[in-house]
Protein backbone atom coordinates (compact mmCIF):
# COMPACT_ATOMS: atom_id res chain seq x y z
CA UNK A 1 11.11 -13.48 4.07
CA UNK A 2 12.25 -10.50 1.61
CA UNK A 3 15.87 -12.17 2.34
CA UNK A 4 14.79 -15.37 0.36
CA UNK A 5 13.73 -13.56 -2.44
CA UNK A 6 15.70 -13.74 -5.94
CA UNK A 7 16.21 -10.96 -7.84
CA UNK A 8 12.73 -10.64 -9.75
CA UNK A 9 11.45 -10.63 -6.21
CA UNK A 10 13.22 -8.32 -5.09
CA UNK A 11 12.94 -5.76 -7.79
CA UNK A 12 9.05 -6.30 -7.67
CA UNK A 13 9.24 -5.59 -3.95
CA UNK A 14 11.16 -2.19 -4.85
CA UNK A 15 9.10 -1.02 -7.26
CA UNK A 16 6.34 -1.74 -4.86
CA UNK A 17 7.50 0.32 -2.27
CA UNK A 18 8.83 3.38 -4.50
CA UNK A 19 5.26 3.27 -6.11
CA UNK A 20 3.96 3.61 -2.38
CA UNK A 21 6.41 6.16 -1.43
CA UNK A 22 5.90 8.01 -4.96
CA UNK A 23 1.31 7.76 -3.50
CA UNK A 24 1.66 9.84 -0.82
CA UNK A 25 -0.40 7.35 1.23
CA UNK A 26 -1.58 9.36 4.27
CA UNK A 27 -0.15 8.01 7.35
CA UNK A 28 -3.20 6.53 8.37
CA UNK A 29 -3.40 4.84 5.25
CA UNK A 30 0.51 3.45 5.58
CA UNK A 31 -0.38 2.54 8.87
CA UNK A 32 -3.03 0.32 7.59
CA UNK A 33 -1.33 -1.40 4.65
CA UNK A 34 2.03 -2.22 6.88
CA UNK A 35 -0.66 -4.21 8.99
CA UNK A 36 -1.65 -5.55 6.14
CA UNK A 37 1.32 -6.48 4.83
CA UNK A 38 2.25 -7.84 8.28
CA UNK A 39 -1.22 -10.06 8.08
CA UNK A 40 -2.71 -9.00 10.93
CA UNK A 41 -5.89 -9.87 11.11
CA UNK A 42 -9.12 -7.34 10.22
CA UNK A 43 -10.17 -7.53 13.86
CA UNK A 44 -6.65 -6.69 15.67
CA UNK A 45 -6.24 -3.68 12.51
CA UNK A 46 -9.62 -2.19 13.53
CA UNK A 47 -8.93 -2.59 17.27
CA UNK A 48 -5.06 -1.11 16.28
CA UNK A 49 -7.12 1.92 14.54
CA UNK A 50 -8.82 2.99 17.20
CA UNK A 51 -6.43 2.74 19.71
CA UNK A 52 -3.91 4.57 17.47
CA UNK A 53 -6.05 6.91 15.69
CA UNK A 54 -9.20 6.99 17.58
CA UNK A 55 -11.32 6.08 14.32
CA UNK A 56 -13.99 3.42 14.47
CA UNK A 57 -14.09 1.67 10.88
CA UNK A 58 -16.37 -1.28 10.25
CA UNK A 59 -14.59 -4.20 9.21
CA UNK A 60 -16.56 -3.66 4.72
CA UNK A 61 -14.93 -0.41 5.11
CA UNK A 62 -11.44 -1.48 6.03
CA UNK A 63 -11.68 -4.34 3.26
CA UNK A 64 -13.05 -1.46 0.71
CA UNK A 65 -9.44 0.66 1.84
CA UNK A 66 -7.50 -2.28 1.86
CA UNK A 67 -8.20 -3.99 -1.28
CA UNK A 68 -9.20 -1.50 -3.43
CA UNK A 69 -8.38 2.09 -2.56
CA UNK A 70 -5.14 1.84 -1.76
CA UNK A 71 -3.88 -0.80 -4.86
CA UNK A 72 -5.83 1.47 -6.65
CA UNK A 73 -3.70 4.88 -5.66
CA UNK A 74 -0.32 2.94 -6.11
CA UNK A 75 -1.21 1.22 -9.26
CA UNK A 76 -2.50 4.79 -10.34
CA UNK A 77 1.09 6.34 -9.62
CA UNK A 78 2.72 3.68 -11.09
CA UNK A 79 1.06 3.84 -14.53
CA UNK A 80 1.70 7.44 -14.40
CA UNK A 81 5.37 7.15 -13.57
CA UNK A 82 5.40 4.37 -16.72
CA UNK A 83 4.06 7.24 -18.97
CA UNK A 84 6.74 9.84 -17.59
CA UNK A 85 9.35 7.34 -18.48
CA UNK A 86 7.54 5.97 -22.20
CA UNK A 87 7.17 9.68 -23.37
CA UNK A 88 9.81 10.38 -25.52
CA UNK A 89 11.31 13.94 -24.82
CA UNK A 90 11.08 15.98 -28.55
């Protein structure tokens, strides 16, 4: 898919992942949004978790990590990297 992307789509899928790179997502937490990403479904991620990682999530849980801790943490580092660059050095 990323191969039929123009250039605006590509750059947003860069920034994307140096944003995620820049979050320190734990690996648990990569793990999880690569499945994600992949669109697995909630069931096959939980069953994945457990298997992998031997944690037993419920499936509000996941959706609370998925959708709003983890764009949360990488929007977070992003505006943070936006202020680094918008500060002008004195």
């Amino acid at each position: 898919m990323r191969e039929k992307l123009n250039t605006y789509g590509r750059t947003l899928i860069w920034d994307f992942e140096r944003y995620r790179e820049m979050a320190q997502l734990s690996p648990l937490r990569n793990f999880l949004l690569d499945l994600k990403i992949d669109r697995i479904p909630y069931d096959n991620i939980l069953e994945q978790l457990q298997i992998k990682f031997g944690i037993v999530y419920n499936k509000n849980h996941l959706c609370t990590i998925l959708s709003k801790e983890i764009p949360e943490k990488i929007a977070e580092t992003a505006k943070k990297h936006r202020l680094l660059i918008d500060t002008p050095l004195d």
